[in-house]
PDB file of N, CA and C in Angstrom:
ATOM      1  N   UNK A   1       0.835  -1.185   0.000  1.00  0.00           N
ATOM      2  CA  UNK A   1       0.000   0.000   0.000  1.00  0.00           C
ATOM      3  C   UNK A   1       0.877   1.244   0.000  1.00  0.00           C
ATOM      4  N   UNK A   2       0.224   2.236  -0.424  1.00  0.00           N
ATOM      5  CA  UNK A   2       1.008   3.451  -0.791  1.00  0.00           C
ATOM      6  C   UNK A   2       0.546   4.620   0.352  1.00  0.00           C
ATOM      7  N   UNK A   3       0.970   5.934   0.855  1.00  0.00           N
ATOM      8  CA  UNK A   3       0.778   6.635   1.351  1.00  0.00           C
ATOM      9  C   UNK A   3      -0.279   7.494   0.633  1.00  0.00           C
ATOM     10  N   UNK A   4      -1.553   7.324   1.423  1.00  0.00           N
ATOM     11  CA  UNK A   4      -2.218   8.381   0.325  1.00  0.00           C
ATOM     12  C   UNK A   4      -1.854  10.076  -0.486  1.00  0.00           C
ATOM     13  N   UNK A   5      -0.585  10.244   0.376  1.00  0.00           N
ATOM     14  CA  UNK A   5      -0.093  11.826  -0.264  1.00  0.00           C
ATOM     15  C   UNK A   5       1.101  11.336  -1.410  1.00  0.00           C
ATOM     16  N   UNK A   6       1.516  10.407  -1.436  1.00  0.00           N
ATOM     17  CA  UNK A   6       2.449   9.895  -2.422  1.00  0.00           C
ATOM     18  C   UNK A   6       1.851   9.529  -3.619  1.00  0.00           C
ATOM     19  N   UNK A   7       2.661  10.371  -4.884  1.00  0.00           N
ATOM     20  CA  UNK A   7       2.448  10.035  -6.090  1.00  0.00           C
ATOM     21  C   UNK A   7       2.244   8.492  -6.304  1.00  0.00           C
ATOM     22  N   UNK A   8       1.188   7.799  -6.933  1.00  0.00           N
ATOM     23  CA  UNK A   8       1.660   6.532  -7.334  1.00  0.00           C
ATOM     24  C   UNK A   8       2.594   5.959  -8.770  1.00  0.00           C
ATOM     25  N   UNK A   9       3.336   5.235  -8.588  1.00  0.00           N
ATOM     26  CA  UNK A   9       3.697   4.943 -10.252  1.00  0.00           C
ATOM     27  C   UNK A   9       3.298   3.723 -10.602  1.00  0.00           C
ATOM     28  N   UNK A  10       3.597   3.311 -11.840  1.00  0.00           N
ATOM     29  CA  UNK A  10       2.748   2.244 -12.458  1.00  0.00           C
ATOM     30  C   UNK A  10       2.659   1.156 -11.655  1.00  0.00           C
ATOM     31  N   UNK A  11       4.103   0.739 -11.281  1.00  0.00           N
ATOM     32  CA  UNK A  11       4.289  -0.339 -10.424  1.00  0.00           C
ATOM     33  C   UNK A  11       2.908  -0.802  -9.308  1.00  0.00           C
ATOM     34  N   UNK A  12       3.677   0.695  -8.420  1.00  0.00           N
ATOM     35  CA  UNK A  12       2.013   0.581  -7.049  1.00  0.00           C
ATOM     36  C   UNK A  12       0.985   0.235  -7.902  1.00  0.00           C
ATOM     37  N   UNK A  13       0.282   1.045  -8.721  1.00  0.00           N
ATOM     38  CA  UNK A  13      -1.014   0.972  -9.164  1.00  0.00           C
ATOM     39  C   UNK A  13      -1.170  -0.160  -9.469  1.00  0.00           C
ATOM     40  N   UNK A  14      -0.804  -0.593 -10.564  1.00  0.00           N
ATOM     41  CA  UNK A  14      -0.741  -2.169 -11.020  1.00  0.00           C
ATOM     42  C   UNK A  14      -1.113  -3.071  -9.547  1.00  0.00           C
ATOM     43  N   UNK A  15      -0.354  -2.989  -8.510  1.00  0.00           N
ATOM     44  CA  UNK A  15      -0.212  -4.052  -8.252  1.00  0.00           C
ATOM     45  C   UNK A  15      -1.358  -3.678  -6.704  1.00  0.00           C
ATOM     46  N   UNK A  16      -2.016  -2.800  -7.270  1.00  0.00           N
ATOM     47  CA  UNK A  16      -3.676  -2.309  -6.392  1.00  0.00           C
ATOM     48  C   UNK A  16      -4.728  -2.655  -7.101  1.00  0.00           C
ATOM     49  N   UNK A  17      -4.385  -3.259  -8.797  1.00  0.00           N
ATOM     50  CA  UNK A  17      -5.887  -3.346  -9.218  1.00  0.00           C
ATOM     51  C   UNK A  17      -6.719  -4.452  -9.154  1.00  0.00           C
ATOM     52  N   UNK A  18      -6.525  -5.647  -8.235  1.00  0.00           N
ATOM     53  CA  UNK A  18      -7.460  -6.553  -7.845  1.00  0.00           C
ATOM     54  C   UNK A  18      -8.191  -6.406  -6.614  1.00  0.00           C
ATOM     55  N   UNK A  19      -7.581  -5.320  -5.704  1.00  0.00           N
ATOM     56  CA  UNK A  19      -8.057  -4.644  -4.667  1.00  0.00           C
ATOM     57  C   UNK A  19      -8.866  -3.830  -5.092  1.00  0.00           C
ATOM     58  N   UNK A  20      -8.569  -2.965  -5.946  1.00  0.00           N
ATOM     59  CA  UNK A  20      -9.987  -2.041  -6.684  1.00  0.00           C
ATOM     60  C   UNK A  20     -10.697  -2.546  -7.122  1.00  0.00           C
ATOM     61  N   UNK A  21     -10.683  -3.197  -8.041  1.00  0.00           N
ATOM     62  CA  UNK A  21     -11.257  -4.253  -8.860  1.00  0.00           C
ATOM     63  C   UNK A  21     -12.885  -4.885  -7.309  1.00  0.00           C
ATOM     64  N   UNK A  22     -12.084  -5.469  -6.486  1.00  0.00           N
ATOM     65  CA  UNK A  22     -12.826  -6.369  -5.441  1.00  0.00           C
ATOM     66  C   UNK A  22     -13.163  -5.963  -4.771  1.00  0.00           C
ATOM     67  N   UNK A  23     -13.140  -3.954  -4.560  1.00  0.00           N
ATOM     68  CA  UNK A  23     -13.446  -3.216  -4.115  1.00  0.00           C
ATOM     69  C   UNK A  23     -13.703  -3.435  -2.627  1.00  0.00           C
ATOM     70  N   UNK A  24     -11.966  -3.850  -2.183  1.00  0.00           N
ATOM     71  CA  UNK A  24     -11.345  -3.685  -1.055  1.00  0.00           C
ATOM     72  C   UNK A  24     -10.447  -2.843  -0.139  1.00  0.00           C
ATOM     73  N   UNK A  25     -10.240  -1.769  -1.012  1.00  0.00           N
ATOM     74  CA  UNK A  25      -9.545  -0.445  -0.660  1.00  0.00           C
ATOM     75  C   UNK A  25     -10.800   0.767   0.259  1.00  0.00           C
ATOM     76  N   UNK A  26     -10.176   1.610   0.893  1.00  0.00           N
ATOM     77  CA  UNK A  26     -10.861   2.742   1.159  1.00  0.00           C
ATOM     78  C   UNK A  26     -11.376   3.238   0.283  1.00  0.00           C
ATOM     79  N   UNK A  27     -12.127   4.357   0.384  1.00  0.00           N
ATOM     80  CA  UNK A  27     -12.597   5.351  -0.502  1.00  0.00           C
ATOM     81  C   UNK A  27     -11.530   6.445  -1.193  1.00  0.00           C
ATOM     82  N   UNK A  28     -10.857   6.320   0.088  1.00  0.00           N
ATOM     83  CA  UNK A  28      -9.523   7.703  -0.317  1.00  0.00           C
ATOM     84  C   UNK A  28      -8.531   6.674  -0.992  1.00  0.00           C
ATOM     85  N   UNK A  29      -8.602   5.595  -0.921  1.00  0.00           N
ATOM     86  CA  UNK A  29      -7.150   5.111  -1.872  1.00  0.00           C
ATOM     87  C   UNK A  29      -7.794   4.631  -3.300  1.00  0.00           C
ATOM     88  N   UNK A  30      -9.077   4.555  -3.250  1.00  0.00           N
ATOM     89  CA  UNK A  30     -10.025   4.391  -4.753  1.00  0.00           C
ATOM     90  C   UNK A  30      -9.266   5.318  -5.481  1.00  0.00           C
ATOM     91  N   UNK A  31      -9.698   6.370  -4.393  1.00  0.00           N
ATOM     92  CA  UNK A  31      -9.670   7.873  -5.514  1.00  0.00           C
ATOM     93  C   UNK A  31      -8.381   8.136  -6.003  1.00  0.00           C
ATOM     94  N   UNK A  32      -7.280   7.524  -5.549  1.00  0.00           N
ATOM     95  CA  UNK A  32      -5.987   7.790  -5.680  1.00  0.00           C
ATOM     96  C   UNK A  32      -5.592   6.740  -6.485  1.00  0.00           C
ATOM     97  N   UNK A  33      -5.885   5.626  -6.820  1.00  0.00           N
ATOM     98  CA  UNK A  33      -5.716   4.867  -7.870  1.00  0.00           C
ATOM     99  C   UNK A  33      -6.263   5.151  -9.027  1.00  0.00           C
ATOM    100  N   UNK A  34      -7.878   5.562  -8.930  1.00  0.00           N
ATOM    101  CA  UNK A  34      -8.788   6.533 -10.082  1.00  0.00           C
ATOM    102  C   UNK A  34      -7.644   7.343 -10.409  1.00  0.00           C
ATOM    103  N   UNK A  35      -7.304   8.235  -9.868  1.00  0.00           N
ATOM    104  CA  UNK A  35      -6.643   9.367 -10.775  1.00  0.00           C
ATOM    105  C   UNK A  35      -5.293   9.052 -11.476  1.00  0.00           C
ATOM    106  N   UNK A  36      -4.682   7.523 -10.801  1.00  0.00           N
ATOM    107  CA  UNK A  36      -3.992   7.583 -11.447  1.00  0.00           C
ATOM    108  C   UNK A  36      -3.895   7.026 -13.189  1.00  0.00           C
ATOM    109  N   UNK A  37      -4.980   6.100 -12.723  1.00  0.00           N
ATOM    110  CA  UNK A  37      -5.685   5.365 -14.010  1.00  0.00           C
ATOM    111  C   UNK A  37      -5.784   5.849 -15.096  1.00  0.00           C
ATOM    112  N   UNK A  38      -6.318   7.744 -14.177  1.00  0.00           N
ATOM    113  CA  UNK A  38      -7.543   8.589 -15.442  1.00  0.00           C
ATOM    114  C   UNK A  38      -6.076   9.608 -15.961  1.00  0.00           C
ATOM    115  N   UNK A  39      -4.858   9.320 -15.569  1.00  0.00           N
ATOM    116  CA  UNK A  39      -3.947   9.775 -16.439  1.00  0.00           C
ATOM    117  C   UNK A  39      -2.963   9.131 -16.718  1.00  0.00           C
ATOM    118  N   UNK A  40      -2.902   7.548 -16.663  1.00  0.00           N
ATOM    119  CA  UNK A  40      -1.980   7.222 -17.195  1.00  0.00           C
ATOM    120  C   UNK A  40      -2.385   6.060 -18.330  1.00  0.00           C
ATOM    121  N   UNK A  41      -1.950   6.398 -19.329  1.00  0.00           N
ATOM    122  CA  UNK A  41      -2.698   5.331 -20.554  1.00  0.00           C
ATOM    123  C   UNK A  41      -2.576   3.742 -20.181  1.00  0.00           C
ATOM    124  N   UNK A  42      -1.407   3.615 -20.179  1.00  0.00           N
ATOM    125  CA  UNK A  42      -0.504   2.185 -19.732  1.00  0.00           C
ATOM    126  C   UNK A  42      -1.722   1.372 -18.933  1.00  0.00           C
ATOM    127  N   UNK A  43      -1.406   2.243 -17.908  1.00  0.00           N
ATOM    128  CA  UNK A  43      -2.259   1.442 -16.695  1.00  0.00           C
ATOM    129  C   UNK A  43      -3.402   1.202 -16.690  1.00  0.00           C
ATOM    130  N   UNK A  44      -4.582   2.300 -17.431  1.00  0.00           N
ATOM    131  CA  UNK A  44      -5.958   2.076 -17.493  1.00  0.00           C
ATOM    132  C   UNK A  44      -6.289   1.139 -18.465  1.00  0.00           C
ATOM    133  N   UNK A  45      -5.055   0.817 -19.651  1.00  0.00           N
ATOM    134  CA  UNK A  45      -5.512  -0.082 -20.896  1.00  0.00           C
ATOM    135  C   UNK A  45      -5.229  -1.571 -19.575  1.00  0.00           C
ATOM    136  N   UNK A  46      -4.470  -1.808 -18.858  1.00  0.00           N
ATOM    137  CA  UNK A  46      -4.381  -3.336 -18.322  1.00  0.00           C
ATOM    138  C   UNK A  46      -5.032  -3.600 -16.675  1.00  0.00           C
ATOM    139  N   UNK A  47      -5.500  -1.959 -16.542  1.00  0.00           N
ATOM    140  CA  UNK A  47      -7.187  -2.282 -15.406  1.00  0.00           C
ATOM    141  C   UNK A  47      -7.864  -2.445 -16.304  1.00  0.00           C
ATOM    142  N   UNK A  48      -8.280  -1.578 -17.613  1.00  0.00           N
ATOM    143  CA  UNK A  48      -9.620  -2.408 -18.403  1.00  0.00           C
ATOM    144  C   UNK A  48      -9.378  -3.709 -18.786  1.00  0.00           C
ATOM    145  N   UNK A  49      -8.358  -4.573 -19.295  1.00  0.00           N
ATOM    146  CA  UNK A  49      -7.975  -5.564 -19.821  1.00  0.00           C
ATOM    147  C   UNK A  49      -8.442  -6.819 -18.117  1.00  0.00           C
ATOM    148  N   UNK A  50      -8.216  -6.534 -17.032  1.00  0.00           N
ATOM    149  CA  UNK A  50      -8.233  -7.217 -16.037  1.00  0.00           C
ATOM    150  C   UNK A  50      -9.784  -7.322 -15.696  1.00  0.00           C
ATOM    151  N   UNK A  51     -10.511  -5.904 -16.073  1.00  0.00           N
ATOM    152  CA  UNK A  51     -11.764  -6.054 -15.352  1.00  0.00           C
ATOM    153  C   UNK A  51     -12.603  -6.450 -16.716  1.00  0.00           C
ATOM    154  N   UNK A  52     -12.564  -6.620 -17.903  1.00  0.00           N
ATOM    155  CA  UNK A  52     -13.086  -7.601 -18.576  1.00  0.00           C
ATOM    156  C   UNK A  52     -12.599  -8.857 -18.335  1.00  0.00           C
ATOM    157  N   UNK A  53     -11.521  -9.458 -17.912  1.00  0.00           N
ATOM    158  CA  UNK A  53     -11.266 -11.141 -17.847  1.00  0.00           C
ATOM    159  C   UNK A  53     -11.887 -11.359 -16.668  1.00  0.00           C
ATOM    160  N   UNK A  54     -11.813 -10.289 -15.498  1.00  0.00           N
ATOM    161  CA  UNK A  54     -12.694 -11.069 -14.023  1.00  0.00           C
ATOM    162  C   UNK A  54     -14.120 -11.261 -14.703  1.00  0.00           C
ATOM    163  N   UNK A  55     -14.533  -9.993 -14.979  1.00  0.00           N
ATOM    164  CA  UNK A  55     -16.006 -10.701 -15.863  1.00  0.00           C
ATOM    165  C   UNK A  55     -16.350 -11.685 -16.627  1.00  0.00           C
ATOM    166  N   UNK A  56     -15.845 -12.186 -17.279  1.00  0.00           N
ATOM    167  CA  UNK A  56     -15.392 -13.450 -18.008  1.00  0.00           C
ATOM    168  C   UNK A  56     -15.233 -14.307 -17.245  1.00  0.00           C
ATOM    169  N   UNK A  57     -14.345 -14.493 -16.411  1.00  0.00           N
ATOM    170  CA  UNK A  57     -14.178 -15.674 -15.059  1.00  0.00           C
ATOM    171  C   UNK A  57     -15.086 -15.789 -14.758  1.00  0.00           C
ATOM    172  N   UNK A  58     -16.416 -14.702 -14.044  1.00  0.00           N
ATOM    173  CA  UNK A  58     -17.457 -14.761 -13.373  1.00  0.00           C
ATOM    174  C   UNK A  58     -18.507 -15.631 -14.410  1.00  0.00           C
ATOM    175  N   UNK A  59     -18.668 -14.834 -15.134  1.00  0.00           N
ATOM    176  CA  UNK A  59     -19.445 -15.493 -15.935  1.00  0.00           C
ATOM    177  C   UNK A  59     -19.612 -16.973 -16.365  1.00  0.00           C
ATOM    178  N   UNK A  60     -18.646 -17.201 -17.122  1.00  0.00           N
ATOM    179  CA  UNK A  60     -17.926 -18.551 -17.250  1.00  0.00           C
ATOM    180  C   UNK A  60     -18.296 -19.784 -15.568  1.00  0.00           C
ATOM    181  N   UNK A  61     -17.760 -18.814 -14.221  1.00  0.00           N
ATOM    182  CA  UNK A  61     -17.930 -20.064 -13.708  1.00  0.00           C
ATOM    183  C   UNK A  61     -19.538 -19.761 -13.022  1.00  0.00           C
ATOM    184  N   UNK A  62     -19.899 -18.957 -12.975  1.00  0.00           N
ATOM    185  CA  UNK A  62     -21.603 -18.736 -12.764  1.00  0.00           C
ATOM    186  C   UNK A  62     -22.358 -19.755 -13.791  1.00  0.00           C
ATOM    187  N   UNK A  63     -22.459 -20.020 -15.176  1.00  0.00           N
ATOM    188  CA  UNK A  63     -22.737 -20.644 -15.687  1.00  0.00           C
ATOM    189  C   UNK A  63     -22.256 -22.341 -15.784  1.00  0.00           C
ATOM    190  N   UNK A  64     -21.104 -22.672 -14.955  1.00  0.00           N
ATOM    191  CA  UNK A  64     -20.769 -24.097 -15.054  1.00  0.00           C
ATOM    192  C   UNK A  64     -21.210 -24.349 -13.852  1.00  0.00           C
ATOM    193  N   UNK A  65     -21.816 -23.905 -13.135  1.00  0.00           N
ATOM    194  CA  UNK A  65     -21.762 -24.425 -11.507  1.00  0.00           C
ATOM    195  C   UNK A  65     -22.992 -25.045 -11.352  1.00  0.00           C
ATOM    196  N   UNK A  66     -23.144 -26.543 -11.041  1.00  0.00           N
ATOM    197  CA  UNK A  66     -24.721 -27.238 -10.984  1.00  0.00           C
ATOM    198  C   UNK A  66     -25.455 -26.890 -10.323  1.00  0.00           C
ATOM    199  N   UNK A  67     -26.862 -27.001 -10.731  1.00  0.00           N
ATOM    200  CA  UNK A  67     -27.719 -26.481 -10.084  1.00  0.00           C
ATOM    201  C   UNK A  67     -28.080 -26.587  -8.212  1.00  0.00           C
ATOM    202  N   UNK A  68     -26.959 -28.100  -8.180  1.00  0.00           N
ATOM    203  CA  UNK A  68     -27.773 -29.243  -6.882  1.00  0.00           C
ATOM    204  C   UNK A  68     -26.293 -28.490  -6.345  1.00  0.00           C
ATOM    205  N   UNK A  69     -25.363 -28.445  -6.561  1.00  0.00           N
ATOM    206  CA  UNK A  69     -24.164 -27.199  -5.708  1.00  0.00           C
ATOM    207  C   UNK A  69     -24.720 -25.930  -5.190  1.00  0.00           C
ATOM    208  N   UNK A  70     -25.225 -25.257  -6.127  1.00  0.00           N
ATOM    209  CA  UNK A  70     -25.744 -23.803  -5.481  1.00  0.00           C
ATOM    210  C   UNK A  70     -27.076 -23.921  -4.303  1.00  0.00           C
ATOM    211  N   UNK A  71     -27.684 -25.005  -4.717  1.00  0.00           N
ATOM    212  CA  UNK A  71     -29.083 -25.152  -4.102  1.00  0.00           C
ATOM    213  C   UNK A  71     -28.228 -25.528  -2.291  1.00  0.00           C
ATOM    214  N   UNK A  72     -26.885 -26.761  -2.592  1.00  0.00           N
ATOM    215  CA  UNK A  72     -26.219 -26.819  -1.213  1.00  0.00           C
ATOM    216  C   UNK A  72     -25.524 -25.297  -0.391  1.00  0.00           C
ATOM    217  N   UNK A  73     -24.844 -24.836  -1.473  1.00  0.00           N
ATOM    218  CA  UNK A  73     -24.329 -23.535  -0.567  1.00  0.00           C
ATOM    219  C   UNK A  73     -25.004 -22.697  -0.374  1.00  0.00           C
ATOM    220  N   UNK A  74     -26.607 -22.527  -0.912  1.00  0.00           N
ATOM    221  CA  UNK A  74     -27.487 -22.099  -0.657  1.00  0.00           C
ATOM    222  C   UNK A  74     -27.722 -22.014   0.586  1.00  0.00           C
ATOM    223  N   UNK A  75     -28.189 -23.662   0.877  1.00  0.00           N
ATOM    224  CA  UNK A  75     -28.809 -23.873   2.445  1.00  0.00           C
ATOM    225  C   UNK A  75     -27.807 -23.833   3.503  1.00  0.00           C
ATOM    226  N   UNK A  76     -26.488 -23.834   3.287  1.00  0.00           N
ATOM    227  CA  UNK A  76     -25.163 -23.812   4.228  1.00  0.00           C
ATOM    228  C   UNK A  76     -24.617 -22.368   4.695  1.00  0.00           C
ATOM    229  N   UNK A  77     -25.095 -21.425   3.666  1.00  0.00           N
ATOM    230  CA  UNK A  77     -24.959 -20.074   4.083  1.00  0.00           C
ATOM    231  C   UNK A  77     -25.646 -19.825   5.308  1.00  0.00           C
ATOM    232  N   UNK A  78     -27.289 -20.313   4.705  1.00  0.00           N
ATOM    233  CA  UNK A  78     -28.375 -20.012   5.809  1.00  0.00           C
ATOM    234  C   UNK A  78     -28.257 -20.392   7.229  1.00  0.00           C
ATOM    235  N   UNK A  79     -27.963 -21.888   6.485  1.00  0.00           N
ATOM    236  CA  UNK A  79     -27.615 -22.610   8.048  1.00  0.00           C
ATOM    237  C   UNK A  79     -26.544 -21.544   8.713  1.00  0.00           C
ATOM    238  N   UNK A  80     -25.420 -21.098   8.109  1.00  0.00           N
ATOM    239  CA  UNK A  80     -24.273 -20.120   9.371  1.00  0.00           C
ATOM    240  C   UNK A  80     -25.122 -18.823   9.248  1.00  0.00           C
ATOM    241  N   UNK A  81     -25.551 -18.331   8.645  1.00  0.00           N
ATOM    242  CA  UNK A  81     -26.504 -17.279   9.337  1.00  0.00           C
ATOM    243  C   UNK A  81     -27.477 -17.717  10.815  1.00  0.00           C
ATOM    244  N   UNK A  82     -28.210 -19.012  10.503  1.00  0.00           N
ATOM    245  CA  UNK A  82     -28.272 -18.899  11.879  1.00  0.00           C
ATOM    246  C   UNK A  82     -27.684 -19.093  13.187  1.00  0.00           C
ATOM    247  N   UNK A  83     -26.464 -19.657  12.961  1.00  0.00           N
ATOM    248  CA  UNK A  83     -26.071 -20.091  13.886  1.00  0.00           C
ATOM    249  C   UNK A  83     -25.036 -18.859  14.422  1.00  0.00           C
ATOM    250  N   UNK A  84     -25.022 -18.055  13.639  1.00  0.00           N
ATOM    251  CA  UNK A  84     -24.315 -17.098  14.489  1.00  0.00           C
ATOM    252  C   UNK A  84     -24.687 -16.246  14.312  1.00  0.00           C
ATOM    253  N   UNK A  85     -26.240 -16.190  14.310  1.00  0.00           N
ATOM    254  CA  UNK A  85     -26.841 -14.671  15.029  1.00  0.00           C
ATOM    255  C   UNK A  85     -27.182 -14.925  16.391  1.00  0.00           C
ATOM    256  N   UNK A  86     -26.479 -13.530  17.010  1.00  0.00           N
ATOM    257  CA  UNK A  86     -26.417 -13.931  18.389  1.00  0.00           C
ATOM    258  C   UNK A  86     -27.877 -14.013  19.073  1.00  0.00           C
ATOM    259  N   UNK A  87     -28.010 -14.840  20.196  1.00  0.00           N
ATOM    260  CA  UNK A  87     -28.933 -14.722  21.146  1.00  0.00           C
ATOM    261  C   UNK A  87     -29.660 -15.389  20.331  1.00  0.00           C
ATOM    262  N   UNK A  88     -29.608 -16.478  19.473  1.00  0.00           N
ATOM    263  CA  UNK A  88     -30.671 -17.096  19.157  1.00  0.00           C
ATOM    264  C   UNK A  88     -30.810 -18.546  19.790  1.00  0.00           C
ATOM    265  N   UNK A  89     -31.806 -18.824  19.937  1.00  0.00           N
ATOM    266  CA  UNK A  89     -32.410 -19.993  20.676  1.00  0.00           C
ATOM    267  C   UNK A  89     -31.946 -21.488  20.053  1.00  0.00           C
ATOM    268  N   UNK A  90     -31.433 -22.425  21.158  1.00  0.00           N
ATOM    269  CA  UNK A  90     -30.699 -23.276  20.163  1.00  0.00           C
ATOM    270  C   UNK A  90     -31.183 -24.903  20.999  1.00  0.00           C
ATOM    271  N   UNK A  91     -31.826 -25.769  20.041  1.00  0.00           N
ATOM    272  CA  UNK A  91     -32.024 -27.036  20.718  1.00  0.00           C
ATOM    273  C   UNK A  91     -31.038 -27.774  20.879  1.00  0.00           C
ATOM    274  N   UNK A  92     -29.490 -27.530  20.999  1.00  0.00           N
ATOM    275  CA  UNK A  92     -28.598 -28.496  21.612  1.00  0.00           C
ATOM    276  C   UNK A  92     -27.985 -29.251  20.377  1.00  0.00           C
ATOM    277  N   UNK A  93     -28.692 -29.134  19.260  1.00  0.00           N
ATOM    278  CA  UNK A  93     -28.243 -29.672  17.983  1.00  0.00           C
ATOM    279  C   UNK A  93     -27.438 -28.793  16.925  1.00  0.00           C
ATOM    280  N   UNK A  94     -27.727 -27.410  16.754  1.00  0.00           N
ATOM    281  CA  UNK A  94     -27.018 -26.743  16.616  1.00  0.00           C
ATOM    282  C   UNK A  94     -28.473 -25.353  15.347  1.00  0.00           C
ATOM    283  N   UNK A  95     -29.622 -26.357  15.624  1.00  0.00           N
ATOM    284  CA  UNK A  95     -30.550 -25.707  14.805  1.00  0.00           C
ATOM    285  C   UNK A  95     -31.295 -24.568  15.322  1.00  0.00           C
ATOM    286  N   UNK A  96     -31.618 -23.661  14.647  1.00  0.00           N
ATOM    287  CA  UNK A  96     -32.426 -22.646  15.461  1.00  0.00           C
ATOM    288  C   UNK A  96     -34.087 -22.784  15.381  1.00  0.00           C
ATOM    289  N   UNK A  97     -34.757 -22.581  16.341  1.00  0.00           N
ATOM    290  CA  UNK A  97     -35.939 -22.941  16.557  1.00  0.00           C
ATOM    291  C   UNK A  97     -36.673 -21.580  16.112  1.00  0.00           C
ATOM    292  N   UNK A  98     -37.070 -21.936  15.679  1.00  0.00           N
ATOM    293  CA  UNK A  98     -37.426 -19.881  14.741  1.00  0.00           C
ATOM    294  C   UNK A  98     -39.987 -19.821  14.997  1.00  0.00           C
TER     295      UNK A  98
END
């Protein structure tokens, strides 16, 4: 990570754009990667080049993933949602009695 008052050069930036991208940075280091993006050719041609292939990845594996997989991590999310919302009522099994 870079000092937000420090110029960035290609290097830093580059190696911030899966953090932007996954939109895991602050707001103030967005903006400081934005600007560097929005003036340096180099760099904005291989953030656009990156954030079309994550889209592509997504896509690609959104569409291969079986139906009877999603329907499981479906109900496995839910299931840890309940189990760790606090103060909820629990029969000893680990289910919530709702």
């Amino acid at each position: 990570m870079t000092d937000d008052n420090t110029p960035l050069n290609c290097e830093r930036a580059l190696a911030e754009v899966y953090t932007f991208l996954d939109g895991e940075l602050t707001d103030e280091k967005r903006r400081h990667i934005a600007s560097h993006l929005e003036s340096c050719t180099t760099c904005f041609e291989a953030f656009d080049f990156q954030t079309e292939l994550q889209m592509v990845i997504s896509t690609k594996a959104r569409d291969q993933v079986p139906e009877t997989l999603r329907m499981r991590i479906a109900e496995k999310i839910s299931y840890l949602r309940i189990e760790t919302r606090p103060n909820h009522p629990d029969d000893g099994h680990g289910l919530s009695q709702a």
